[in-house]
C-alpha atoms as a PDB file:
ATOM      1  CA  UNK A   1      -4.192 -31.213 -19.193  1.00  0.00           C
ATOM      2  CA  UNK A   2      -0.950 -31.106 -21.386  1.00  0.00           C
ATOM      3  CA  UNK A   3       0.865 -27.662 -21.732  1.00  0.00           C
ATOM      4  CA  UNK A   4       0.519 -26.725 -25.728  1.00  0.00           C
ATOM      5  CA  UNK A   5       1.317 -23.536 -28.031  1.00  0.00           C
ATOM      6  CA  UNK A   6      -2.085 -22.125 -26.876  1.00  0.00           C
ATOM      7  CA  UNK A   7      -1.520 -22.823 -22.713  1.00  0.00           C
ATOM      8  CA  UNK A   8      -1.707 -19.587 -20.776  1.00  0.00           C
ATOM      9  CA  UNK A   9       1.233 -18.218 -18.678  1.00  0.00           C
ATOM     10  CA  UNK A  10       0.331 -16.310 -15.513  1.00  0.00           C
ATOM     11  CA  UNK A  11       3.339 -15.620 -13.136  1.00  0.00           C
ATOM     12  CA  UNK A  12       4.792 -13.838 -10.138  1.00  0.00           C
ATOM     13  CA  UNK A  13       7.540 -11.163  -9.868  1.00  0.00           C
ATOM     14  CA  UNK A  14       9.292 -10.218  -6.683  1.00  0.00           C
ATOM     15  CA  UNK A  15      12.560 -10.323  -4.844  1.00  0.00           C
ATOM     16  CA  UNK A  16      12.525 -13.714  -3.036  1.00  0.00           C
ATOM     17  CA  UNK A  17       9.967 -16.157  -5.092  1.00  0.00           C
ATOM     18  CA  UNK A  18       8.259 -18.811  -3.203  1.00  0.00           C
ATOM     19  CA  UNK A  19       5.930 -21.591  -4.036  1.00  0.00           C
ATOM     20  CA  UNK A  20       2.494 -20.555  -2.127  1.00  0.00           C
ATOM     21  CA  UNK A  21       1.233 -18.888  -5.198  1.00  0.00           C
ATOM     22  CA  UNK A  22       2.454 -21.725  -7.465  1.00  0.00           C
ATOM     23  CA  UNK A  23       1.096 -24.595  -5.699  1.00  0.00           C
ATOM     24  CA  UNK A  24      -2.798 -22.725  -5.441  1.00  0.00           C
ATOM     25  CA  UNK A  25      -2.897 -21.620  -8.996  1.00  0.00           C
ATOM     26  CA  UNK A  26      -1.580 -24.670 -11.055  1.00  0.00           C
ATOM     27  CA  UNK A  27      -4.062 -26.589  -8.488  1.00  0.00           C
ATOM     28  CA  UNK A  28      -6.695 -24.030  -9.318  1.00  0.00           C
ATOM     29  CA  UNK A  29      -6.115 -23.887 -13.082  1.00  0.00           C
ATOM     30  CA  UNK A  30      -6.031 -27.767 -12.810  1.00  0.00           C
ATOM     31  CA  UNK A  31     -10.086 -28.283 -10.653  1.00  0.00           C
ATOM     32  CA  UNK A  32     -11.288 -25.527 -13.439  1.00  0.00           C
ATOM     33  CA  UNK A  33      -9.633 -26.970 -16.763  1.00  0.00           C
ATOM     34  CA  UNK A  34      -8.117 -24.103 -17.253  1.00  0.00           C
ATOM     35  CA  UNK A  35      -5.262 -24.212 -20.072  1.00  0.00           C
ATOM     36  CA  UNK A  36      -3.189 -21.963 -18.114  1.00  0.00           C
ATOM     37  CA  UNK A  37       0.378 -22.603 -15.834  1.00  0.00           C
ATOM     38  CA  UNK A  38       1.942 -20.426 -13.402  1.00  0.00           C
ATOM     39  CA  UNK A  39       5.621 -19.718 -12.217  1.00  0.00           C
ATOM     40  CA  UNK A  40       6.870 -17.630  -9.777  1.00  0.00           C
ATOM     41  CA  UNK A  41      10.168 -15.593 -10.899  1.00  0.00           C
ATOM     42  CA  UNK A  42      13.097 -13.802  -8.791  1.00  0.00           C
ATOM     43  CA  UNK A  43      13.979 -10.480 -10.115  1.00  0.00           C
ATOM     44  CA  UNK A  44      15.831  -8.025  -9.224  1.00  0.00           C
ATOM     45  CA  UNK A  45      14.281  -5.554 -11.866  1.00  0.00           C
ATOM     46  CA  UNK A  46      10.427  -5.505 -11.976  1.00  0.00           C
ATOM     47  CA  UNK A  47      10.776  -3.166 -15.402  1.00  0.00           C
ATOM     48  CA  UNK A  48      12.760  -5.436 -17.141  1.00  0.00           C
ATOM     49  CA  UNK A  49      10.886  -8.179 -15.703  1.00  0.00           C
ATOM     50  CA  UNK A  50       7.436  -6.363 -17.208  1.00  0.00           C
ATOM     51  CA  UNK A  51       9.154  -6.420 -20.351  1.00  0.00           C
ATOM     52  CA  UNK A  52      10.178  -9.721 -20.796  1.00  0.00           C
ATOM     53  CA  UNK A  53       6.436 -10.717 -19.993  1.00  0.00           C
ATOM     54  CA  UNK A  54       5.343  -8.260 -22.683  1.00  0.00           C
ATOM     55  CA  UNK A  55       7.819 -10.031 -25.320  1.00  0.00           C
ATOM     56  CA  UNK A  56       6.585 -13.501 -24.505  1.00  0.00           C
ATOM     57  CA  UNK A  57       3.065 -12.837 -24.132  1.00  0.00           C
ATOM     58  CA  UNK A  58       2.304 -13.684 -20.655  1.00  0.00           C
ATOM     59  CA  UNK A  59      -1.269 -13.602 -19.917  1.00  0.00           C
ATOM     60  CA  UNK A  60      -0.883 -11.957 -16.493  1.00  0.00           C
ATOM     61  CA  UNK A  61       1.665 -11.496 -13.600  1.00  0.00           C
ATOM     62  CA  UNK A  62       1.457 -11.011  -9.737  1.00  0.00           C
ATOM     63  CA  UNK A  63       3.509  -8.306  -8.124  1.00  0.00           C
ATOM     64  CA  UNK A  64       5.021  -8.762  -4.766  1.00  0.00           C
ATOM     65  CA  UNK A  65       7.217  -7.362  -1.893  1.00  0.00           C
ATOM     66  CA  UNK A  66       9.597  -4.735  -2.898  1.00  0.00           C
ATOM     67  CA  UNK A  67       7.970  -3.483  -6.318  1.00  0.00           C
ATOM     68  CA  UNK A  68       4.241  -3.129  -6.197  1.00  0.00           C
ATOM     69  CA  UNK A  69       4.566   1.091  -5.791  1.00  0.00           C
ATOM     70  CA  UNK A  70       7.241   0.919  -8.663  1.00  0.00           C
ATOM     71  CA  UNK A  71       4.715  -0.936 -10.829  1.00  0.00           C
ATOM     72  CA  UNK A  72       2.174   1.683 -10.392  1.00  0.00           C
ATOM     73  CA  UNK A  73       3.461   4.186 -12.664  1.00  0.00           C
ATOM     74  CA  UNK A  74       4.594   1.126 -14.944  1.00  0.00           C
ATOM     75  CA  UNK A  75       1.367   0.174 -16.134  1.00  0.00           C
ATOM     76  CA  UNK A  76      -1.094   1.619 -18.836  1.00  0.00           C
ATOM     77  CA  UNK A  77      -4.848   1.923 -16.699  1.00  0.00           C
ATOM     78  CA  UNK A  78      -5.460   1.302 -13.198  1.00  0.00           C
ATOM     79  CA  UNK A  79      -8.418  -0.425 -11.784  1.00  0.00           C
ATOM     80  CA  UNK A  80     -10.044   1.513  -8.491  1.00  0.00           C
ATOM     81  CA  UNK A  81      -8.603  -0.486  -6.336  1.00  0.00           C
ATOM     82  CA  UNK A  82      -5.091   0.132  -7.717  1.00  0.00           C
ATOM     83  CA  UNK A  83      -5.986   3.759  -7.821  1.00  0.00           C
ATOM     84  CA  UNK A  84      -7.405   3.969  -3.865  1.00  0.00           C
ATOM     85  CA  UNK A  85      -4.245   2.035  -2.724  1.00  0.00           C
ATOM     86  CA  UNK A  86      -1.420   3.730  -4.910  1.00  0.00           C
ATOM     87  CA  UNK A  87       0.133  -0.031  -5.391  1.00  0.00           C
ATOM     88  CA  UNK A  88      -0.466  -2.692  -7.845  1.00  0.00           C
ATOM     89  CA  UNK A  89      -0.255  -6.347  -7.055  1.00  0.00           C
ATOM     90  CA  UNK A  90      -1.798  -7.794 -10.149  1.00  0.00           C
ATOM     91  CA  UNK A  91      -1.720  -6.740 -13.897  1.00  0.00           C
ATOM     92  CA  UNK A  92      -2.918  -8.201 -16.804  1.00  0.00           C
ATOM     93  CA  UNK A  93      -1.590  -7.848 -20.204  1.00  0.00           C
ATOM     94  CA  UNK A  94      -3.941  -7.240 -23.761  1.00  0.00           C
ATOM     95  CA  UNK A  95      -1.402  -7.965 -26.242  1.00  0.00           C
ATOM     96  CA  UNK A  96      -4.001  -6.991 -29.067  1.00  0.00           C
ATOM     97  CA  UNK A  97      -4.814  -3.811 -27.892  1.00  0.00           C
ATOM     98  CA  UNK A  98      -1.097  -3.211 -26.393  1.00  0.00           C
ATOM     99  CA  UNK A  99      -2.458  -2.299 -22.317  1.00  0.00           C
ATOM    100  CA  UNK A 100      -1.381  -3.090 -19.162  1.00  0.00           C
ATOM    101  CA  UNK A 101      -4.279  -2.844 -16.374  1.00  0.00           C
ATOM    102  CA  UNK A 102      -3.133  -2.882 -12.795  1.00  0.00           C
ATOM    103  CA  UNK A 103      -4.853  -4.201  -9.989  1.00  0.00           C
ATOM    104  CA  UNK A 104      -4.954  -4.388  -6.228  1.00  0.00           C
ATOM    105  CA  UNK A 105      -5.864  -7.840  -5.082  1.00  0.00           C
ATOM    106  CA  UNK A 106      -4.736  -6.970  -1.203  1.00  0.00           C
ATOM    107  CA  UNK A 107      -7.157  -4.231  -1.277  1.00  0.00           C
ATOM    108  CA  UNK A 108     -10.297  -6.593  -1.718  1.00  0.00           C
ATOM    109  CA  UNK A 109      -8.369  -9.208   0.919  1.00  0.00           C
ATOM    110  CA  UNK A 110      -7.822  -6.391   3.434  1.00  0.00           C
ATOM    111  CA  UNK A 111     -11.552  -4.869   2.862  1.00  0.00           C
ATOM    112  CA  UNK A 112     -12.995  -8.933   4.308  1.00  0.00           C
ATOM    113  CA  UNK A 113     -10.562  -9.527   6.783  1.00  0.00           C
ATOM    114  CA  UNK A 114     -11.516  -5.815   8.652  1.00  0.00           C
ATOM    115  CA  UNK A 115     -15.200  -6.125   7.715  1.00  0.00           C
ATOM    116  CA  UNK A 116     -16.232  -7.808  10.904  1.00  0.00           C
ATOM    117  CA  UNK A 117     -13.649  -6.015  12.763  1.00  0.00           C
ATOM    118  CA  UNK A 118     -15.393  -2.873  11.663  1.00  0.00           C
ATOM    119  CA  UNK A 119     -18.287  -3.520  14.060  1.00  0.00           C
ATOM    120  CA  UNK A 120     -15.984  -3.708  17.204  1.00  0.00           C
ATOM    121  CA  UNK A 121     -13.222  -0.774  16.352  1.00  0.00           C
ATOM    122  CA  UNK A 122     -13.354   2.444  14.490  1.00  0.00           C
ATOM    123  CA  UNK A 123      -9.701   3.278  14.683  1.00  0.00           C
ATOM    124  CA  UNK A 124      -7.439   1.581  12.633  1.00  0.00           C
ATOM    125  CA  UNK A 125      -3.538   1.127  12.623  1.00  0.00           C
ATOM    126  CA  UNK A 126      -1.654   0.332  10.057  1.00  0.00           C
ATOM    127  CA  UNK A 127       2.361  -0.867  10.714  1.00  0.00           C
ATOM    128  CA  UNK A 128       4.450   0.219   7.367  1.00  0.00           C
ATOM    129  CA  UNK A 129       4.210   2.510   4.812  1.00  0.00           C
ATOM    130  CA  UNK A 130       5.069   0.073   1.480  1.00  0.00           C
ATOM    131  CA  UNK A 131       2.619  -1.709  -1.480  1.00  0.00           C
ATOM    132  CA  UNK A 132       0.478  -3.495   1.040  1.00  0.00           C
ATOM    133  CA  UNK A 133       0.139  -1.072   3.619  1.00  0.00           C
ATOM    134  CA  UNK A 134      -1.409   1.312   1.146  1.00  0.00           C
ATOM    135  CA  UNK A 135      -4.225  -1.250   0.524  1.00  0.00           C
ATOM    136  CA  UNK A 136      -5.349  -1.615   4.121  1.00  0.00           C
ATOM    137  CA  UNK A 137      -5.518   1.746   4.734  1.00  0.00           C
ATOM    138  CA  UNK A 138      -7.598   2.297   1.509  1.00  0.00           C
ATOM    139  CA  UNK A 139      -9.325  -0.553   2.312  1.00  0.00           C
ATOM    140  CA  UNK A 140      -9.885   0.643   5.960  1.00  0.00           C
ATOM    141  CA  UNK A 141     -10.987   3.950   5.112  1.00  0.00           C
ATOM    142  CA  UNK A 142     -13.659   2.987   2.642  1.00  0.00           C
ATOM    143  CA  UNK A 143     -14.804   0.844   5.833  1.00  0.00           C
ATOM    144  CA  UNK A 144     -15.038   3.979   7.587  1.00  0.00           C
ATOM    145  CA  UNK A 145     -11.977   3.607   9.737  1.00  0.00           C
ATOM    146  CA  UNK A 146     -10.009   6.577  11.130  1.00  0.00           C
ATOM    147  CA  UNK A 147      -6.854   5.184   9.772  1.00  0.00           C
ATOM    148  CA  UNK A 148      -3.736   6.254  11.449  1.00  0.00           C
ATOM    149  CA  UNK A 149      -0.574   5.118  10.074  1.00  0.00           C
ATOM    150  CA  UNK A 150       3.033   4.185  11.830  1.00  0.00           C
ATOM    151  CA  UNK A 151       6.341   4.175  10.307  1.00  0.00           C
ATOM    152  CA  UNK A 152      10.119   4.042  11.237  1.00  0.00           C
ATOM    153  CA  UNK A 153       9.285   7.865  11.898  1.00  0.00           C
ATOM    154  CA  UNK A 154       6.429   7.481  14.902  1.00  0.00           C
ATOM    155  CA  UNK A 155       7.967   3.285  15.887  1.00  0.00           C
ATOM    156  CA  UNK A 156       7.273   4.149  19.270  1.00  0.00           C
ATOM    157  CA  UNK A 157       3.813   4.700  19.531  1.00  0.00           C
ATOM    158  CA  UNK A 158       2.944   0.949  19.363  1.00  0.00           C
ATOM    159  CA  UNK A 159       4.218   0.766  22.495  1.00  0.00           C
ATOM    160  CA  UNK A 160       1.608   2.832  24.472  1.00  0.00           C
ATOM    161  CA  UNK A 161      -1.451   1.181  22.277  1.00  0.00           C
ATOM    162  CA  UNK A 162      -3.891  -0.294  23.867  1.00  0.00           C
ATOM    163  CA  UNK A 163      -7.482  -1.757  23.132  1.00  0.00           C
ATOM    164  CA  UNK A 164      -6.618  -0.788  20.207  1.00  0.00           C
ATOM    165  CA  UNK A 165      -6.942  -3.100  16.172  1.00  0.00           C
ATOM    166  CA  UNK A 166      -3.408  -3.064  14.999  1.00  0.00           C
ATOM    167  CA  UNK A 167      -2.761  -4.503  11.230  1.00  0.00           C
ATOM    168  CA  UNK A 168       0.999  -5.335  10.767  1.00  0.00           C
ATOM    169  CA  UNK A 169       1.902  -4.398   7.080  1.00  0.00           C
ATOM    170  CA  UNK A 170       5.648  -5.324   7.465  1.00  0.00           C
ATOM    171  CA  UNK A 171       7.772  -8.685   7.200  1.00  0.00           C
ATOM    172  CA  UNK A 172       9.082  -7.933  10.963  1.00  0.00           C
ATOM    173  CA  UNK A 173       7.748 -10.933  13.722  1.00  0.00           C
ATOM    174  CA  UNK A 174       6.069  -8.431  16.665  1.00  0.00           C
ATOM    175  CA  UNK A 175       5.113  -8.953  20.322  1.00  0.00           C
ATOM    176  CA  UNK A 176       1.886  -6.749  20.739  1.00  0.00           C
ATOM    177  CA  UNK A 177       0.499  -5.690  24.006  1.00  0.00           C
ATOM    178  CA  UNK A 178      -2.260  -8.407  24.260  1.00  0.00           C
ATOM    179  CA  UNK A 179      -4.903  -6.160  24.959  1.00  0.00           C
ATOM    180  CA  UNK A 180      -5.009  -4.956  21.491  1.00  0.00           C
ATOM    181  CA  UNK A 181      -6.408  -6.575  18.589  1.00  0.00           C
ATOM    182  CA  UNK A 182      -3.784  -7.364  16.080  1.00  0.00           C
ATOM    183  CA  UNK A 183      -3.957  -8.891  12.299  1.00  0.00           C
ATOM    184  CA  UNK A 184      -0.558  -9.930  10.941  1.00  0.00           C
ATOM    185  CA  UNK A 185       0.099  -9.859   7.670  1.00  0.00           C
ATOM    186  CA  UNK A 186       3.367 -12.408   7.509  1.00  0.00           C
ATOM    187  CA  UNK A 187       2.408 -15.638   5.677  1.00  0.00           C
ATOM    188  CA  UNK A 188       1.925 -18.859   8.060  1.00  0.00           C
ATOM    189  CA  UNK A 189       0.347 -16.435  10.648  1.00  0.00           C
ATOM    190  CA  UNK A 190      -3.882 -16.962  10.924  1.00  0.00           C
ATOM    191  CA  UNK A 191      -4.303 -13.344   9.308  1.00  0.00           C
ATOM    192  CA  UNK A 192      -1.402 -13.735   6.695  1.00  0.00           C
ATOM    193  CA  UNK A 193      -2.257 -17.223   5.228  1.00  0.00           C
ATOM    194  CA  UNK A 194      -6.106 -15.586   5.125  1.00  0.00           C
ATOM    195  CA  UNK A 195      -5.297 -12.373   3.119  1.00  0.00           C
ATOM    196  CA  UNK A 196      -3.848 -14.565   0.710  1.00  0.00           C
ATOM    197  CA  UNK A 197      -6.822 -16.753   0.168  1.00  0.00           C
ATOM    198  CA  UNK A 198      -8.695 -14.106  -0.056  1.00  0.00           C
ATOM    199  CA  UNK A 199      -6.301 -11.709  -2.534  1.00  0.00           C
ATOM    200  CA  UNK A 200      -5.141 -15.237  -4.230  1.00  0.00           C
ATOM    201  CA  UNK A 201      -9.016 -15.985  -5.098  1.00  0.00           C
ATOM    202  CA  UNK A 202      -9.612 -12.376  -6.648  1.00  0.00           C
ATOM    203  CA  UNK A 203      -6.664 -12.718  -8.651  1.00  0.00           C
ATOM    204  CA  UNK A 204      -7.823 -16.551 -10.389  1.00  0.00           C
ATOM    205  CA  UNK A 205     -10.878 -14.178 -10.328  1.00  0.00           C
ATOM    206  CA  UNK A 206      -9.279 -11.950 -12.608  1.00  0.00           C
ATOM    207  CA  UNK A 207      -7.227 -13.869 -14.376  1.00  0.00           C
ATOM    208  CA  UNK A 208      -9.921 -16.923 -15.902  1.00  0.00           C
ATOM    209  CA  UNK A 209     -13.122 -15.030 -15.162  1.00  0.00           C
ATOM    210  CA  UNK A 210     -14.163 -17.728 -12.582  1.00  0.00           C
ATOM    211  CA  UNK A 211     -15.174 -16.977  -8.948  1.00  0.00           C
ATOM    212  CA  UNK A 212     -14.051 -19.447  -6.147  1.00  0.00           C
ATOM    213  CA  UNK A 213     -16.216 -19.227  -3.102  1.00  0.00           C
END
């Protein structure tokens, strides 16, 4: 399909771009015939960066690692899953009607990757405090978790866990006592690479209307 004046533009904004999210949606949009494209963008100023997809009529954006609390209070209405997590990781733009709706993609990701691990656990950890972090624990409480959360302030306590499910909501590479049960949210881990598929498929989801099993 050949890129024309009516092609849709979907992108990504975050500090450090990569090509994950390019390579699944221009794959995506191809399988689908979708007249869409997708580009991922370094910026060092998500409001500006907002902007500039306002002006040029972007269809939609992803939001990633540092801005996706800043973006909350950026956007026009929040979806419940933006709401329950405080973050947004995916907005989409009506140009007629002049909105911005946020989104939380990670929340629905989150919510299938601790459904079965519901059934063995009902205490959930959650490493970090940022965009994604919020999602899991919304995600985990609506699971019926007892969601404790640990931060620069309480490091320490991972240490002394044990038995215990432990989801890793920062970019830092940890050794966790093996008796626990631990989900790792870094990309190229077994956990990572499935929270995007899963957050990756609500967003086409979003974004063209079209579910991918």
């Amino acid at each position: 399909m050949s890129i024309n004046k009516n092609t849709k533009i979907f992108c990504s904004f975050s500090k450090n771009a990569g090509n994950k999210g390019c390579e699944f949606f221009n794959r995506a949009f191809s399988d689908h015939n979708v007249d869409a494209i997708y580009k991922s963008f370094s910026v060092n100023n998500i409001g500006d960066a907002i902007k500039a997809a306002l002006t040029l009529k972007f269809a939609g954006c992803a939001v990633a690692m540092p801005y996706k609390k800043v973006v909350f209070d950026l956007v026009d209405v929040l979806d419940p899953s933006a709401i329950k997590s405080k973050s947004v990781n995916t907005i989409l733009f009506d140009h007629d009607k002049g909105l911005m709706t946020g989104y939380n993609t990670d929340y629905y990701g989150a919510n299938k990757i601790l459904l079965p691990l519901s059934y063995s656990h009902n205490v959930l950890y959650v490493l970090g405090n940022g965009g994604l972090s919020g999602a899991v624990q919304a995600a985990g409480f609506d699971l019926g978790f007892k969601v404790n959360v640990i931060t620069r302030n309480n490091w320490s306590d991972i240490d002394v866990l044990q038995n215990s499910l432990i989801y890793n909501c920062t970019p830092l590479s940890l050794k966790i006592n093996e008796s626990n049960s631990y989900v790792d949210c870094i990309v190229g881990t077994v956990f990572g690479d499935l929270l995007h598929k899963h957050q990756s498929h609500k967003q086409f989801e979003l974004y063209t209307g079209i579910t991918i099993k």
